[in-house]
C-alpha atoms as a PDB file:
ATOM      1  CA  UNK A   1     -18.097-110.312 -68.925  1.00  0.00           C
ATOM      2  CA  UNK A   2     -20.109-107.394 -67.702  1.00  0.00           C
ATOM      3  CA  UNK A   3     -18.475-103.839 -68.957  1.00  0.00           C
ATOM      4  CA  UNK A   4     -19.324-102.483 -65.579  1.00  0.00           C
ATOM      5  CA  UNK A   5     -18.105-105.329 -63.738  1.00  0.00           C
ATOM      6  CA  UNK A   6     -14.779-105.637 -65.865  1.00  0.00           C
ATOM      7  CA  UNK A   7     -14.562-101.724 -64.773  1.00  0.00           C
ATOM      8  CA  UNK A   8     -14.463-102.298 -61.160  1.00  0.00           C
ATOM      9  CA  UNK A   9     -12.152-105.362 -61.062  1.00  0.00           C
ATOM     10  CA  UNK A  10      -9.857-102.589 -63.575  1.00  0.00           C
ATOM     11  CA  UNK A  11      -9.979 -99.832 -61.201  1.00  0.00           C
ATOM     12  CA  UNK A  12      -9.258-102.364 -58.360  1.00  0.00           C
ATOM     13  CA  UNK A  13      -6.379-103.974 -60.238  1.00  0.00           C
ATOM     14  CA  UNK A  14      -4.991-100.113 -60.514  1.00  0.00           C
ATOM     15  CA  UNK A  15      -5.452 -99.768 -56.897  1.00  0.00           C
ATOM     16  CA  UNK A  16      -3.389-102.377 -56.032  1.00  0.00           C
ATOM     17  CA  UNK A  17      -0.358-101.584 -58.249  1.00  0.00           C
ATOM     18  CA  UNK A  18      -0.480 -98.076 -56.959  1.00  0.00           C
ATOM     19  CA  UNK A  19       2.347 -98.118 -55.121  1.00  0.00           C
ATOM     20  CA  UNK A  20       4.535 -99.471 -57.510  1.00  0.00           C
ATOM     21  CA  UNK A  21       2.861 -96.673 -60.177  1.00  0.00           C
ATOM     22  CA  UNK A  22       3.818 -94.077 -57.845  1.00  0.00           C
ATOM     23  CA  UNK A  23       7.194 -95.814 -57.154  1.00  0.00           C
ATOM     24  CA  UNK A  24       7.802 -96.138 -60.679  1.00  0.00           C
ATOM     25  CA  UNK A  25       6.673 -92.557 -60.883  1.00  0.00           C
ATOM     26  CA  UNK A  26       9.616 -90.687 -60.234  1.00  0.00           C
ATOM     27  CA  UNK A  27      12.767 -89.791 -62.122  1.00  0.00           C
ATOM     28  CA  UNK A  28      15.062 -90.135 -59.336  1.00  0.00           C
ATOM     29  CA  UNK A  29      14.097 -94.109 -58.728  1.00  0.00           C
ATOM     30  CA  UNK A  30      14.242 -94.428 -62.640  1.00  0.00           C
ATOM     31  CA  UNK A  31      17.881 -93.229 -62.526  1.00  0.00           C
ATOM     32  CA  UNK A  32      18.296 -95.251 -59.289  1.00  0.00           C
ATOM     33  CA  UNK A  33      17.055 -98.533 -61.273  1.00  0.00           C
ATOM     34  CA  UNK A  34      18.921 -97.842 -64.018  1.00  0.00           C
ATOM     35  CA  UNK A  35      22.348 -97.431 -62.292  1.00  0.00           C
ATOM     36  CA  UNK A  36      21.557-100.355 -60.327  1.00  0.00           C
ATOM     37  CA  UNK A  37      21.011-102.260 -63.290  1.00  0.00           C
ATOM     38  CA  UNK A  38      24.366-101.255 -65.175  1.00  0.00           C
ATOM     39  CA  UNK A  39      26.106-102.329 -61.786  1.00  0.00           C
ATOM     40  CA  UNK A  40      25.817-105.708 -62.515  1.00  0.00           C
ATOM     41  CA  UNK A  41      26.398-106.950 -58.438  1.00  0.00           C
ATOM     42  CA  UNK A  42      24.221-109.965 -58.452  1.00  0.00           C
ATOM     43  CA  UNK A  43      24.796-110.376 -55.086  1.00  0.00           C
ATOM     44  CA  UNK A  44      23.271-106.625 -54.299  1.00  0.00           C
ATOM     45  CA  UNK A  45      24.794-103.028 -54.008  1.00  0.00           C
ATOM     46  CA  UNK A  46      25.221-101.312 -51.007  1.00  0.00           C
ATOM     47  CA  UNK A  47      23.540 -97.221 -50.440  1.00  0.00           C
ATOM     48  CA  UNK A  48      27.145 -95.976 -50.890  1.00  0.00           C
ATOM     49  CA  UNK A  49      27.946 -97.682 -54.192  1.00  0.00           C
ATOM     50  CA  UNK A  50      24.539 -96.903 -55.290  1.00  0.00           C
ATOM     51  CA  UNK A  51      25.531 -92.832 -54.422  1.00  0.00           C
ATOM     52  CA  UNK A  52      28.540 -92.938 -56.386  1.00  0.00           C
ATOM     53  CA  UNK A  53      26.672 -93.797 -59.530  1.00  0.00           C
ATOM     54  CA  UNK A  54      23.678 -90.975 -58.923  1.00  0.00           C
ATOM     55  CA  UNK A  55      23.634 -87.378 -58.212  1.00  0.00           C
ATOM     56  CA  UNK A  56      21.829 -88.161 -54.931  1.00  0.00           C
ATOM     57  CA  UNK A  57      23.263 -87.721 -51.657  1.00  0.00           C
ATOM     58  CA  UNK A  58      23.509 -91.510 -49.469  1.00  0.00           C
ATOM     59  CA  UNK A  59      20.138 -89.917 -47.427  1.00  0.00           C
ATOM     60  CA  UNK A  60      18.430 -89.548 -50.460  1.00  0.00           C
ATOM     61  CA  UNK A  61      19.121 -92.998 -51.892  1.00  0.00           C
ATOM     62  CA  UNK A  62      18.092 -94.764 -48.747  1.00  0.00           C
ATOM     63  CA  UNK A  63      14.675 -93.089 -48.706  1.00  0.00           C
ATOM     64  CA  UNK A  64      14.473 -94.154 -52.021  1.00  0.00           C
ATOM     65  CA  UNK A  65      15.600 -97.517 -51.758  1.00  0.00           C
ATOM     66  CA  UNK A  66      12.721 -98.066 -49.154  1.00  0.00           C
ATOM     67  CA  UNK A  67      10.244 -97.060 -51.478  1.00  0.00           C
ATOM     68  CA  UNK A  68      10.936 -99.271 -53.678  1.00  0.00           C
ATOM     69  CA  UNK A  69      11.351-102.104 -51.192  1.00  0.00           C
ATOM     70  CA  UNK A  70       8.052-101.265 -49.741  1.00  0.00           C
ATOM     71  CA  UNK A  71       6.186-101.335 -53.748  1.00  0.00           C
ATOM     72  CA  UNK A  72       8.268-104.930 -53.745  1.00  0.00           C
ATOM     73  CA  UNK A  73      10.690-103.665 -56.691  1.00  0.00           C
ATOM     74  CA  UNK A  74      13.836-104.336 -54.402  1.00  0.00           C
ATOM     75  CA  UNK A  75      14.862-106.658 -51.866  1.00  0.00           C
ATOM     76  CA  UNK A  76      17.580-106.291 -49.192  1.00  0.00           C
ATOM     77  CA  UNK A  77      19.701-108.994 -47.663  1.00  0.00           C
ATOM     78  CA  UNK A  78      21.898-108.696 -44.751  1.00  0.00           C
ATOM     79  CA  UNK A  79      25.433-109.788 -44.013  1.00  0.00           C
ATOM     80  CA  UNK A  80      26.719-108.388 -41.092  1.00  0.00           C
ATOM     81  CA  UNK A  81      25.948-105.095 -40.908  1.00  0.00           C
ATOM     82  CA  UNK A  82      25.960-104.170 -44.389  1.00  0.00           C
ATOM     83  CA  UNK A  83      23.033-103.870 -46.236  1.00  0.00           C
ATOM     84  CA  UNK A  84      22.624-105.296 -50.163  1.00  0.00           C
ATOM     85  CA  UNK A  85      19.767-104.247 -51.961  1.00  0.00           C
ATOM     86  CA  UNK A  86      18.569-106.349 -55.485  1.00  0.00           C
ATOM     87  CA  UNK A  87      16.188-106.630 -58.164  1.00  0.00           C
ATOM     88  CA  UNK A  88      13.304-109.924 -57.196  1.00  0.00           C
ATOM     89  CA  UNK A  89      13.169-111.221 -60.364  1.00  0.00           C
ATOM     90  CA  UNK A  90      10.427-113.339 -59.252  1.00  0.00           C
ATOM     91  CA  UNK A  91       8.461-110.339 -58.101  1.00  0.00           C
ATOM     92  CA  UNK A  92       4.722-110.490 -57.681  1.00  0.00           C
ATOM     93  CA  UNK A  93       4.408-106.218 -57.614  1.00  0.00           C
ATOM     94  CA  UNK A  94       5.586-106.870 -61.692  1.00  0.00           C
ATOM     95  CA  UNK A  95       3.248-109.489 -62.412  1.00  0.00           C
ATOM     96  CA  UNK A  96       0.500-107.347 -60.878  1.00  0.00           C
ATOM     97  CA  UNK A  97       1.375-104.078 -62.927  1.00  0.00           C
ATOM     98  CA  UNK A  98       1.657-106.470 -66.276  1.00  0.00           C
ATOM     99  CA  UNK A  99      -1.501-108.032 -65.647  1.00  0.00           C
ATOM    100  CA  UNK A 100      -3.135-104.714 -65.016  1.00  0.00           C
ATOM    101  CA  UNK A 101      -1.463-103.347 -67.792  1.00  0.00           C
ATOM    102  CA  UNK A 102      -2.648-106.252 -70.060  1.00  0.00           C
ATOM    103  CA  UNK A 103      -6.070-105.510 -68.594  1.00  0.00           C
ATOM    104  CA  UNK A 104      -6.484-102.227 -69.462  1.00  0.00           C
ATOM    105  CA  UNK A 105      -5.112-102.549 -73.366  1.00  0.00           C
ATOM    106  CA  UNK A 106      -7.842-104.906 -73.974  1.00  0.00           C
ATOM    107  CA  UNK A 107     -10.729-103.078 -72.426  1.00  0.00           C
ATOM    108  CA  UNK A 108      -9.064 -99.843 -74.808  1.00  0.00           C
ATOM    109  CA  UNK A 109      -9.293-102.017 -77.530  1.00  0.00           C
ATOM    110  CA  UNK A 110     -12.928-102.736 -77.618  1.00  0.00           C
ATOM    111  CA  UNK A 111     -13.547 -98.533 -77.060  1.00  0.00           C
ATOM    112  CA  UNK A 112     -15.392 -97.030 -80.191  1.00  0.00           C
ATOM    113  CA  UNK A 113     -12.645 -95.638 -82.093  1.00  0.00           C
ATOM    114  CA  UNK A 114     -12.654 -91.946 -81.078  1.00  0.00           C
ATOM    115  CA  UNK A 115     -10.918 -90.563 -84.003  1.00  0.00           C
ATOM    116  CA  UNK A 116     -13.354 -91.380 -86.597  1.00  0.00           C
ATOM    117  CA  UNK A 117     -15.395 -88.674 -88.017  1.00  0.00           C
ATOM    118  CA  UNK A 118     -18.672 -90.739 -86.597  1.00  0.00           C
ATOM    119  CA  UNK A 119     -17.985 -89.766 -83.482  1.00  0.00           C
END
């Protein structure tokens, strides 16, 4: 393939995963994943649950639940009026960000070696 052409379909593979970069990005939604993760509710946790487990205040966990709903991390099902939120494990946002991922190691790979005294 074309270096230049394997470029632009790179840089447009990064644009597209930006939002789960950016939603990845932050400490807070690390923590947030984390905690969720050691909950073990595979039927969802609820915001206040979630709050227990963080330093975060409920306002701050909602906002950041919805970020990483919208970068398709976490889904939310209703029952009622409560609210669960879960990991998709058949999310498309991860295979995007692996493939890009992927993408960009090989391209690296096939860089002159920068560290040789060549160079």
């Amino acid at each position: 393939m074309d270096e230049r052409k394997e470029i632009t379909e790179l840089a447009d593979e990064i644009k597209a995963v930006r939002q789960i970069l950016l939603a990845l990005g932050d400490e807070n939604r690390q923590n947030l994943i984390l905690q969720m993760m050691q909950m073990e509710e595979c039927g969802g946790a609820r915001v206040g649950s979630i709050t227990e487990r963080t330093h975060l205040s409920r306002p701050a966990v909602s906002h950041h639940l919805k970020i990483l709903k919208e970068a398709g991390l976490v889904k939310m099902r209703r029952e009622g009026t409560k609210n669960y939120y879960y990991f998709d494990a058949d999310t498309e946002a991860m295979d995007a960000l692996i493939h890009m991922l992927v993408h960009a190691q090989d391209i690296m790979a096939r860089l002159p070696d920068r560290s040789s005294p060549d160079n």
